[in-house]
C-alpha atoms as a PDB file:
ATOM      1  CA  UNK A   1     110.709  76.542 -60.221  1.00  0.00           C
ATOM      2  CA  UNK A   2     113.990  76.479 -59.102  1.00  0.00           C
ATOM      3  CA  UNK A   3     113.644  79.151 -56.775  1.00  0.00           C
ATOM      4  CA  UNK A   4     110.563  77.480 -55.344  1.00  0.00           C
ATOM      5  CA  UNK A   5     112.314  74.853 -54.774  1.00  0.00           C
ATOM      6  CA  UNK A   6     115.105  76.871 -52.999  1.00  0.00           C
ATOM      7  CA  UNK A   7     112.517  78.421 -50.896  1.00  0.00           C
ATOM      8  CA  UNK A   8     111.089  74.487 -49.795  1.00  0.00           C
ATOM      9  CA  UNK A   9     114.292  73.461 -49.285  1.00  0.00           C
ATOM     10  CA  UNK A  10     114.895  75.844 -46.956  1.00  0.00           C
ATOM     11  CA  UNK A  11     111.970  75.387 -44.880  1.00  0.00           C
ATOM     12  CA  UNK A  12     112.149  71.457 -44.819  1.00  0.00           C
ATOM     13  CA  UNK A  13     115.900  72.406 -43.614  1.00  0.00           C
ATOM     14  CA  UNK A  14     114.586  74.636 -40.258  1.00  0.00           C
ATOM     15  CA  UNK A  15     111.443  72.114 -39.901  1.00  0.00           C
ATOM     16  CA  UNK A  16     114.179  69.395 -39.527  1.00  0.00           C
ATOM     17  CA  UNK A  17     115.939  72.044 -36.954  1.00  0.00           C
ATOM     18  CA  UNK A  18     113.210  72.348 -35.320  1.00  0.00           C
ATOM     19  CA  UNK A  19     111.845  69.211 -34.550  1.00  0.00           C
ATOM     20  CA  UNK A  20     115.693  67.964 -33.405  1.00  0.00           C
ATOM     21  CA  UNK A  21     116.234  70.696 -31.146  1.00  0.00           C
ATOM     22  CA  UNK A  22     112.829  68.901 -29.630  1.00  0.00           C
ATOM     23  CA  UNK A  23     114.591  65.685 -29.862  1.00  0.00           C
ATOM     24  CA  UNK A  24     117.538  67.022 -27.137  1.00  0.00           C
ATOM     25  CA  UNK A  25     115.328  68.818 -25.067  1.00  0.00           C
ATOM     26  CA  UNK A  26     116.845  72.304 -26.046  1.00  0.00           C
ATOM     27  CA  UNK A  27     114.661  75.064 -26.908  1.00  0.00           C
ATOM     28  CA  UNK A  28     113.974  76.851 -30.174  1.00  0.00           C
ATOM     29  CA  UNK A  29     113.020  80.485 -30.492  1.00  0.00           C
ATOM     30  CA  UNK A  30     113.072  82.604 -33.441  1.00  0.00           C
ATOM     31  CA  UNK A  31     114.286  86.002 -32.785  1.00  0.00           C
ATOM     32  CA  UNK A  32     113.241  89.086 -34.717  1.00  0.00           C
ATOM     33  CA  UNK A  33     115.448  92.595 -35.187  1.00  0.00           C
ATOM     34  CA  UNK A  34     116.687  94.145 -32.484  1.00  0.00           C
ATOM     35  CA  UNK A  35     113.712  96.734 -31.514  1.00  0.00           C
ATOM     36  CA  UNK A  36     114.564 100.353 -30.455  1.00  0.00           C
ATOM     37  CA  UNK A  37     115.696  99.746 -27.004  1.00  0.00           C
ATOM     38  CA  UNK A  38     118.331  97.307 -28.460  1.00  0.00           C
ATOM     39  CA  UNK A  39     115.595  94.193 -26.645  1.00  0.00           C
ATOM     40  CA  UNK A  40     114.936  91.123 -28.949  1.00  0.00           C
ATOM     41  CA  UNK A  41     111.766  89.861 -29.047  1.00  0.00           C
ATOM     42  CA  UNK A  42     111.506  85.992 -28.900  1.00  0.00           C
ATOM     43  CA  UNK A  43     108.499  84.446 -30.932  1.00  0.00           C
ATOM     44  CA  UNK A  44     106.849  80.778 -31.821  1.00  0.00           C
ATOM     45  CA  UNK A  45     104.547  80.539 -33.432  1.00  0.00           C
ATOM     46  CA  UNK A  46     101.415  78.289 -32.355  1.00  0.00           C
ATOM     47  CA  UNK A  47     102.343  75.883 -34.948  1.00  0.00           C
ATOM     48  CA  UNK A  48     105.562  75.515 -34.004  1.00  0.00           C
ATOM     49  CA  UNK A  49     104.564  75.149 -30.463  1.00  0.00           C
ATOM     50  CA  UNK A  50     102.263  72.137 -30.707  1.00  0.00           C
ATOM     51  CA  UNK A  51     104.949  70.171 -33.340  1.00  0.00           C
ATOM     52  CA  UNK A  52     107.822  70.722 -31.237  1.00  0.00           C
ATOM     53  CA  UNK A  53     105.353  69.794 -27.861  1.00  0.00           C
ATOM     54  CA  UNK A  54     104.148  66.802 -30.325  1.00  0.00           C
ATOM     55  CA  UNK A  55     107.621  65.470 -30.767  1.00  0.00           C
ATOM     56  CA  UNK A  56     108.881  65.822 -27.244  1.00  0.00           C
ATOM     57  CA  UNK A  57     106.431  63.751 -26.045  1.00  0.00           C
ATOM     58  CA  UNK A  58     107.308  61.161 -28.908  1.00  0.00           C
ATOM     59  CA  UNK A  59     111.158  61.443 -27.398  1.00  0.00           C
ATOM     60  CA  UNK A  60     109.986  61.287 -23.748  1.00  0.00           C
ATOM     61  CA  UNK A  61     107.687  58.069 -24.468  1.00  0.00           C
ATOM     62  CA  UNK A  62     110.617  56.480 -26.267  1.00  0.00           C
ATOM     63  CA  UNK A  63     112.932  57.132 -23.375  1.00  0.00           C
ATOM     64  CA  UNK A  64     110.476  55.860 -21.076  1.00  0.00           C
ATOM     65  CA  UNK A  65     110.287  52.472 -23.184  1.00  0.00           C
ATOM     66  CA  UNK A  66     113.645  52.131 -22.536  1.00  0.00           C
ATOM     67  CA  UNK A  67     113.259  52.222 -18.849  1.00  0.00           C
ATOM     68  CA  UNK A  68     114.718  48.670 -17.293  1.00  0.00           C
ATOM     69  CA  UNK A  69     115.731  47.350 -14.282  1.00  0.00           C
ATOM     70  CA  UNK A  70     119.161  49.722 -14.120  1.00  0.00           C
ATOM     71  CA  UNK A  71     117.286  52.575 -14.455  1.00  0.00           C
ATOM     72  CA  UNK A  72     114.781  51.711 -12.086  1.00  0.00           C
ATOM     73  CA  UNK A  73     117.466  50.759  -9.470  1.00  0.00           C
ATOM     74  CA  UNK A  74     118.761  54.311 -10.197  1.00  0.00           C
ATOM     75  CA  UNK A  75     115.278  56.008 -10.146  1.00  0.00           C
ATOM     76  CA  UNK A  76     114.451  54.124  -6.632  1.00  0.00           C
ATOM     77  CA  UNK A  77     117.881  55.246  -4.989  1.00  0.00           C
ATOM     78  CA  UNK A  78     117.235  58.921  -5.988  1.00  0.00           C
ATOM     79  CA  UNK A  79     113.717  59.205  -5.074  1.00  0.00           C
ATOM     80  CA  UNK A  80     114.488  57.426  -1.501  1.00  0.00           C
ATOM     81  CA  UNK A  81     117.546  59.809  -1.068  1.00  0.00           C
ATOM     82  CA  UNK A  82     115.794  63.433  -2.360  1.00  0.00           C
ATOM     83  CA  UNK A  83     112.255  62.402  -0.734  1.00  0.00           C
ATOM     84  CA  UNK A  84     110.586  62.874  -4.384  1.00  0.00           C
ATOM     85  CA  UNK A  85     108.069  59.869  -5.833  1.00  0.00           C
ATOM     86  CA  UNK A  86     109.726  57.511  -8.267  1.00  0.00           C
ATOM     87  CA  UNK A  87     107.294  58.671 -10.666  1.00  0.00           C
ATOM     88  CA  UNK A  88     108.364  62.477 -10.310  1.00  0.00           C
ATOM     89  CA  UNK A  89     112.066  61.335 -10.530  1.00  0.00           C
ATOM     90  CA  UNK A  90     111.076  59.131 -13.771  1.00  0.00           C
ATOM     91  CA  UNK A  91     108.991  62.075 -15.350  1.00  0.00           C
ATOM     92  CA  UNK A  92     111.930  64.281 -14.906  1.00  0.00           C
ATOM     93  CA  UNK A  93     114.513  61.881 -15.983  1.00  0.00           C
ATOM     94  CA  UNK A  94     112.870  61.249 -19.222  1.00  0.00           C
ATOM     95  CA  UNK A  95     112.647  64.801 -19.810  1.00  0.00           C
ATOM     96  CA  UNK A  96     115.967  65.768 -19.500  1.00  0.00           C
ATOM     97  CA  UNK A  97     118.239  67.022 -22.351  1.00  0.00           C
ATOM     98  CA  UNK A  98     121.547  65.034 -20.882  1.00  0.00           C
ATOM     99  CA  UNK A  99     119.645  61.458 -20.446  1.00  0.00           C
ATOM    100  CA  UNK A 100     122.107  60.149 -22.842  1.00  0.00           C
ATOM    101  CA  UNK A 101     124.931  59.991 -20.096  1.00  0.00           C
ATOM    102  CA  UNK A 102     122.734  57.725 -18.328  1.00  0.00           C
ATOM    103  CA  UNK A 103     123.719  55.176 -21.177  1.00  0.00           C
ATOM    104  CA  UNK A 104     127.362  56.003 -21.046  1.00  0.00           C
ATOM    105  CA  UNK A 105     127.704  55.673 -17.369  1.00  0.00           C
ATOM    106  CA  UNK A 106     126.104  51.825 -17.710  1.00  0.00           C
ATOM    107  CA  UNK A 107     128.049  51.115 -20.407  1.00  0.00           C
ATOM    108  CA  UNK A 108     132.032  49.207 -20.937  1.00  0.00           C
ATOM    109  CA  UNK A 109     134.402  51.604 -19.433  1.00  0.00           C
ATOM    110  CA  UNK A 110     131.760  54.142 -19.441  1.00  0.00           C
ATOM    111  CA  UNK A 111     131.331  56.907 -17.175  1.00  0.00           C
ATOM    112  CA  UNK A 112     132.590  56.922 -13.616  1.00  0.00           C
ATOM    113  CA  UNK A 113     129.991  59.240 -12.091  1.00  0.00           C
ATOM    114  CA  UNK A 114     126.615  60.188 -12.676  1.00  0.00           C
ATOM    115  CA  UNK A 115     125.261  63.433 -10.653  1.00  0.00           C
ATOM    116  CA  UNK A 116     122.204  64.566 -10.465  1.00  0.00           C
ATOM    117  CA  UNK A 117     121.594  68.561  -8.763  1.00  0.00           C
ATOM    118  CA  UNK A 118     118.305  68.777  -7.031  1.00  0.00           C
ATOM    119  CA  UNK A 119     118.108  72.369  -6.358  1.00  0.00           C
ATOM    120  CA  UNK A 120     115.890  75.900  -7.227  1.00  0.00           C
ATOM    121  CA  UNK A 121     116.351  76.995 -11.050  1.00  0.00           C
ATOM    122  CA  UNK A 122     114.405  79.948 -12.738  1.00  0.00           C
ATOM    123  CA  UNK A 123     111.631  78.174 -14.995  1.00  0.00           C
ATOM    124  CA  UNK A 124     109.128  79.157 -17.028  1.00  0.00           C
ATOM    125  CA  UNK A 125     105.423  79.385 -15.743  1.00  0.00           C
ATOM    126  CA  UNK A 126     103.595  76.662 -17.631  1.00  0.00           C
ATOM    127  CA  UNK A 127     100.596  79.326 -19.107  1.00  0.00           C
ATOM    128  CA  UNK A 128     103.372  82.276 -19.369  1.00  0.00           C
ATOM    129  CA  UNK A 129     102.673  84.259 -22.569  1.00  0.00           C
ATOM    130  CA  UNK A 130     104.883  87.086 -24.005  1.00  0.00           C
ATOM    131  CA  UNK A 131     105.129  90.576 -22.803  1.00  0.00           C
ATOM    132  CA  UNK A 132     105.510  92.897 -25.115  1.00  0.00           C
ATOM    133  CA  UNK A 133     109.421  93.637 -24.351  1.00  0.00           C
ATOM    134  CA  UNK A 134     109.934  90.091 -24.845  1.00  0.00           C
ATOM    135  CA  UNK A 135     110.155  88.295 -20.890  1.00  0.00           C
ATOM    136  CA  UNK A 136     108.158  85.977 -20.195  1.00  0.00           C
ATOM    137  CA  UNK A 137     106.805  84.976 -16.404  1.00  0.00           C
ATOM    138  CA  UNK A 138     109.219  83.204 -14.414  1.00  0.00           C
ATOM    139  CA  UNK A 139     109.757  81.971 -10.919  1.00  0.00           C
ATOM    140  CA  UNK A 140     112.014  79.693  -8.654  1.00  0.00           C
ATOM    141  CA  UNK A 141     111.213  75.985  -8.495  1.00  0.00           C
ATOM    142  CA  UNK A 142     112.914  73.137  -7.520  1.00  0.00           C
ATOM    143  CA  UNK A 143     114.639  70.713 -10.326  1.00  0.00           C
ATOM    144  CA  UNK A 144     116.163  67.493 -10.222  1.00  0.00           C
ATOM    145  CA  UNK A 145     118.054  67.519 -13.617  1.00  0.00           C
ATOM    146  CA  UNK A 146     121.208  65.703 -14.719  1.00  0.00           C
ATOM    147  CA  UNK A 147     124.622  67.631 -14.612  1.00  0.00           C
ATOM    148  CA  UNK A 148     128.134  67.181 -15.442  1.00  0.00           C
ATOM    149  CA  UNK A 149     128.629  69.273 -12.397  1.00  0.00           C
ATOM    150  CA  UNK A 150     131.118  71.814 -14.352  1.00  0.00           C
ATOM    151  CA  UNK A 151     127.881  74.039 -15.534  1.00  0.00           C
ATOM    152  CA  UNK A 152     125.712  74.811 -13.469  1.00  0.00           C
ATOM    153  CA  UNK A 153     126.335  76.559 -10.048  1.00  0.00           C
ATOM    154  CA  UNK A 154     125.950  74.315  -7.079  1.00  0.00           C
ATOM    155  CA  UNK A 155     123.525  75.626  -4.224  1.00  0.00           C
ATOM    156  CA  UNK A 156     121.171  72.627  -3.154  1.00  0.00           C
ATOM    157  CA  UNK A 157     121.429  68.793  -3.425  1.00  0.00           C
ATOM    158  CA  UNK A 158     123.719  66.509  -5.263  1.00  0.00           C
ATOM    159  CA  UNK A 159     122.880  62.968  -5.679  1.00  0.00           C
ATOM    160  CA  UNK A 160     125.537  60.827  -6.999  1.00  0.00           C
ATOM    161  CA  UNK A 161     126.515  57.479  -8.453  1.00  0.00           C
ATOM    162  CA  UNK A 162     130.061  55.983  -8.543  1.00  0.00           C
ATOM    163  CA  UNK A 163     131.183  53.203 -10.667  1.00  0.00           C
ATOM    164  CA  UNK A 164     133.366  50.747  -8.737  1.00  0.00           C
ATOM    165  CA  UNK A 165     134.812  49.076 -11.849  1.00  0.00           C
ATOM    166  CA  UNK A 166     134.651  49.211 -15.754  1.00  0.00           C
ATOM    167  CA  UNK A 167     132.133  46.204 -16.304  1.00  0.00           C
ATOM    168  CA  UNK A 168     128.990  46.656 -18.357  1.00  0.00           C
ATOM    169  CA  UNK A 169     126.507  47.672 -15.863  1.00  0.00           C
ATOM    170  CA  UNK A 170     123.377  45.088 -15.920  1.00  0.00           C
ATOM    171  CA  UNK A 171     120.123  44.085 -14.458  1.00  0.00           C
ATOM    172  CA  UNK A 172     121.711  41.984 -12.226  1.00  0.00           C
ATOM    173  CA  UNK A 173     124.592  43.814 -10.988  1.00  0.00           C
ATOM    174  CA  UNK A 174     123.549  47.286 -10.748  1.00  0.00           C
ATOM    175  CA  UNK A 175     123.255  46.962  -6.762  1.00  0.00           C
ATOM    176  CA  UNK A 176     126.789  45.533  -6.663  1.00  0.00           C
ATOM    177  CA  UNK A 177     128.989  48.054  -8.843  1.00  0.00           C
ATOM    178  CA  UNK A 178     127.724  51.461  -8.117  1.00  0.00           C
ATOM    179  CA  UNK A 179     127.423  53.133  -4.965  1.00  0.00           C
ATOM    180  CA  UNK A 180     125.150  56.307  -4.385  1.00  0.00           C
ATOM    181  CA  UNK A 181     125.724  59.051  -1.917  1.00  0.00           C
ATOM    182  CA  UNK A 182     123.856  62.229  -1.435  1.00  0.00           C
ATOM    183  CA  UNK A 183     125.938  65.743  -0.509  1.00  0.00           C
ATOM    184  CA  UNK A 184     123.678  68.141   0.763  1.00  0.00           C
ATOM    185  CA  UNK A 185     124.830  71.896   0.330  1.00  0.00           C
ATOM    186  CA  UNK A 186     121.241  73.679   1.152  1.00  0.00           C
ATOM    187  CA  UNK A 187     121.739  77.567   0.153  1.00  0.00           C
ATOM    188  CA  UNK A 188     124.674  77.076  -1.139  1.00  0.00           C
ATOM    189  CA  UNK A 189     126.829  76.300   2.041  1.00  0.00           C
ATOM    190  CA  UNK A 190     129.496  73.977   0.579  1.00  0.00           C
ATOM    191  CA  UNK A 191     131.511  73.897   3.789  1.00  0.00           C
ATOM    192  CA  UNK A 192     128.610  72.430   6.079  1.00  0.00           C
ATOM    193  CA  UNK A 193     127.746  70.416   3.429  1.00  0.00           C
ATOM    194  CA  UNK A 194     130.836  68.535   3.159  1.00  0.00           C
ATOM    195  CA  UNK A 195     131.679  68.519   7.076  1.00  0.00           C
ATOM    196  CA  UNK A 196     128.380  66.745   7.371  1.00  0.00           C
ATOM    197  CA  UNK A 197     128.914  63.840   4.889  1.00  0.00           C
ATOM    198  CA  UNK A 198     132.244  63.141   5.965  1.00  0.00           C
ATOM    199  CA  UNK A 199     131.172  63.175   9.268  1.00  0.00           C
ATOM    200  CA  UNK A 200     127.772  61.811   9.841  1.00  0.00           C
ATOM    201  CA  UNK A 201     127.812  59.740   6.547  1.00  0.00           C
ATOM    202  CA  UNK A 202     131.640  58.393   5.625  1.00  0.00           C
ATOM    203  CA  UNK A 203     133.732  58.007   8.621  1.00  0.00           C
ATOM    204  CA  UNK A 204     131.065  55.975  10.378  1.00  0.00           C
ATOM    205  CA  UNK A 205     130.997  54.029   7.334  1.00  0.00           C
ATOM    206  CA  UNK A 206     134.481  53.535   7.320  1.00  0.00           C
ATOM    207  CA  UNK A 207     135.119  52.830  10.866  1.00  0.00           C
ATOM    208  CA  UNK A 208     132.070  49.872  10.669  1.00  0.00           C
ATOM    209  CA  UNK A 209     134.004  48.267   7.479  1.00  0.00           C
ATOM    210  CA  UNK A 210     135.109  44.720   8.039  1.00  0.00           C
ATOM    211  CA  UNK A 211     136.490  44.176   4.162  1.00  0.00           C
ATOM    212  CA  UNK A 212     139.261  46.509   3.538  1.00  0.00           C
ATOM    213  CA  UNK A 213     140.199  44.206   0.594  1.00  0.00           C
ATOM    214  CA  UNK A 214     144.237  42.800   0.846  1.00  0.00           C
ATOM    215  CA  UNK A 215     144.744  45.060   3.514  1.00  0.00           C
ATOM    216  CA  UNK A 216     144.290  41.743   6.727  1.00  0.00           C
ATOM    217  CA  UNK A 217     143.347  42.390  10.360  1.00  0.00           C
ATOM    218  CA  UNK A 218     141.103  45.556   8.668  1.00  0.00           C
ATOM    219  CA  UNK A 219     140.641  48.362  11.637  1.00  0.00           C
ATOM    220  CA  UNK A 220     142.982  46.591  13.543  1.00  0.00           C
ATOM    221  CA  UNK A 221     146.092  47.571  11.054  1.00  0.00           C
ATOM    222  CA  UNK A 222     148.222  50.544  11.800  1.00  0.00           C
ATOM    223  CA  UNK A 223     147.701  51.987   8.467  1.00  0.00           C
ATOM    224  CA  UNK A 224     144.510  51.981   8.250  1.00  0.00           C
ATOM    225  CA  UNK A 225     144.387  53.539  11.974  1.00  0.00           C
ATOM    226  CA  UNK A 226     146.411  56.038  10.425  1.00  0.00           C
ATOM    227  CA  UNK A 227     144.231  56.912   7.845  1.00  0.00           C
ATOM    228  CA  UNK A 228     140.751  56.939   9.904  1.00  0.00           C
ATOM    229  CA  UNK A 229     143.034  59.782  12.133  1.00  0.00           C
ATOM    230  CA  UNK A 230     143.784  61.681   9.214  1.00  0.00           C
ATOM    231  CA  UNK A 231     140.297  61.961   8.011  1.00  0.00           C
ATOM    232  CA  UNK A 232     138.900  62.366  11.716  1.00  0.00           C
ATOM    233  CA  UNK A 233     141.661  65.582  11.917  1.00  0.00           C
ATOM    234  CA  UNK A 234     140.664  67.132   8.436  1.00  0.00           C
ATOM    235  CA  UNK A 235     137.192  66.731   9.273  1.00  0.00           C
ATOM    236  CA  UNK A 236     137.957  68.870  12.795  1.00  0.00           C
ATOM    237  CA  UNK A 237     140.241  71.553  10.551  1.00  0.00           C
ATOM    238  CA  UNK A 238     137.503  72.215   8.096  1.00  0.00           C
ATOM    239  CA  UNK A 239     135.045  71.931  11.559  1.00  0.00           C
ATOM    240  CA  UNK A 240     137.223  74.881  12.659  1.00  0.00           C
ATOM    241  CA  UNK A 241     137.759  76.502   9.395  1.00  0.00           C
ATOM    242  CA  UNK A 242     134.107  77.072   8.814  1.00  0.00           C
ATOM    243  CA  UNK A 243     133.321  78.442  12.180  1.00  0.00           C
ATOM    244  CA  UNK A 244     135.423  81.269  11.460  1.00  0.00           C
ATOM    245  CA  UNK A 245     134.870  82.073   8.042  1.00  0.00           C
ATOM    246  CA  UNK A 246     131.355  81.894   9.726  1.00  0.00           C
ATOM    247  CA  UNK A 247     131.593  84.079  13.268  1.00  0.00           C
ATOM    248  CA  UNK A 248     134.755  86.139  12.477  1.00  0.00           C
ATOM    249  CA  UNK A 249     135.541  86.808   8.757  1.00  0.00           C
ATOM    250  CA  UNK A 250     133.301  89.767   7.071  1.00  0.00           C
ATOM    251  CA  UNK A 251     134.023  90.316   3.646  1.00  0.00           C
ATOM    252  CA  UNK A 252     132.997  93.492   2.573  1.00  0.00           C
ATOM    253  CA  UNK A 253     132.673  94.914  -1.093  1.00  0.00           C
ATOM    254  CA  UNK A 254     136.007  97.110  -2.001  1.00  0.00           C
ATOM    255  CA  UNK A 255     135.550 100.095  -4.794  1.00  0.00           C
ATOM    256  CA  UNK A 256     138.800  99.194  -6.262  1.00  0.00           C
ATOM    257  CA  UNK A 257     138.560 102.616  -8.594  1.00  0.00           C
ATOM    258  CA  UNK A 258     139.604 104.693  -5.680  1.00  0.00           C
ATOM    259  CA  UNK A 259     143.313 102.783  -5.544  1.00  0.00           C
ATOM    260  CA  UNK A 260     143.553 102.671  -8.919  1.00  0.00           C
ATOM    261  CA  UNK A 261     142.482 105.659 -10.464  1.00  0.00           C
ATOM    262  CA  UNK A 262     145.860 107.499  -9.699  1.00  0.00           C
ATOM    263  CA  UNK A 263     148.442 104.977 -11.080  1.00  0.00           C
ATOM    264  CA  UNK A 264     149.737 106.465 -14.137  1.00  0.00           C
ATOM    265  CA  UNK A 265     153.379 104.808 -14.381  1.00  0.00           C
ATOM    266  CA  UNK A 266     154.870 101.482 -13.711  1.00  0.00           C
ATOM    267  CA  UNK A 267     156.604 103.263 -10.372  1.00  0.00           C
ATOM    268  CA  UNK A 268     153.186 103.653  -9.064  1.00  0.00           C
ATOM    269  CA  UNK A 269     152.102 100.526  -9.550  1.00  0.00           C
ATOM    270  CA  UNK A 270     155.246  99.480  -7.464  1.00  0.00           C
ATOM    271  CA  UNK A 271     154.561 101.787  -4.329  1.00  0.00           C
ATOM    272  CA  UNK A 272     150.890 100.654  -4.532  1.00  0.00           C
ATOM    273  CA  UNK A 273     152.332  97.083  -4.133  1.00  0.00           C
END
């Protein structure tokens, strides 16, 4: 009996694993033993299939009731910025494993920022069944998915949301304390990407400002003239820097074996330097 009850215990125990690794979003595989070419083979079983699909849809329905005017606000500003429906930004929202931070950046001294990556990611084809060395089918689609932006590499769009003070963020003053901007860096081309929002998005912003809070007289004060020349010269260096790295820099790949493979003694390492 007692070792019955050992072996239920045990199963309740990775049932309960199961269904909250559904609850986050992540995935849950069991892996067998290592086969002879050192591959492991990932398997789920059908029933564990439909009760973790069966409880992700419970999790994205209860995300979705939770849906209010902030979120909307959010949902309307990304979808107007990416060019995506508010329902395909709200379907993918809901579905995402970090939609937690979404509280945290409303809340009382809560987050400062709130990205979003819109961008290709290797996903799973939806009726993609197991080969027999384990892969499944997989191709490049586009993803809007919530980041902390220190993960993931960054080679398409980031839409992002900035806090202007530490106030609960409500209904009614979503519009007021958080500003959205969208940095484009299509294929990966950081450089561009930045020249163009300073550029094209915040200078012109900044010259058009009348409020420039206890700062009086606003474009007509000699700091501020000094700082709109600043950021109009770093915007013309990194211009300037990009167009070379662009036309005349070629970095090529360097077999470092060949300078290293005769360095036997610290004195070598010296000459070499």
């Amino acid at each position: 009996t007692e070792s019955k009850h050992r072996r239920c215990g045990g199963d309740l125990k990775t049932r309960s694993t199961e269904l909250g690794s559904a609850v986050t979003g992540s995935s849950l595989t069991a892996v067998l033993p290592a086969s002879t070419t050192g591959k492991k083979i990932i398997v789920l079983s059908g029933e564990t299939r439909k009760e973790l699909a069966k409880q992700a849809k419970v999790t994205k329905e209860e995300r979705r009731a939770q849906i209010d005017e902030r979120h909307k606000y959010l949902i309307s500003r990304l979808a107007d910025g990416i060019g995506l429906s508010e329902q395909q930004v709200e379907a993918a929202i809901i579905s995402d494993d970090k939609f937690q931070l979404i509280e945290q950046f409303f809340a009382l001294n809560g987050l400062k920022k709130l990205l979003f990556f819109y961008q290709d990611v290797w996903q799973q084809k939806s009726n993609a069944s197991l080969r027999s060395d384990g892969s499944t089918n997989s191709l490049l689609q586009k993803k809007l998915f919530i980041t902390m932006g220190s993960t993931e590499n960054f080679i398409g769009t980031c839409a992002f949301f900035l806090r202007t003070s530490d106030k609960v963020i409500t209904a009614s003053n979503v519009s007021q304390e958080v500003n959205f901007g969208i940095f484009d860096c299509t294929n990966g081309n950081i450089l561009q990407g930045l020249e163009f929002f300073l550029s094209q998005i915040m200078i012109p912003a900044l010259k058009s400002q009348q409020n420039w809070g206890a700062v009086k007289e606003g474009l007509k004060n000699s700091q501020i003239q000094d700082f709109l020349y600043s950021v109009d010269k770093f915007v013309d260096t990194l211009s300037l820097s990009r167009q070379n790295i662009e036309d005349k820099i070629q970095l090529t790949k360097v077999d470092i074996d060949i300078y290293v493979s005769n360095l036997q003694n610290p004195s070598d390492y010296i000459t070499a330097g």
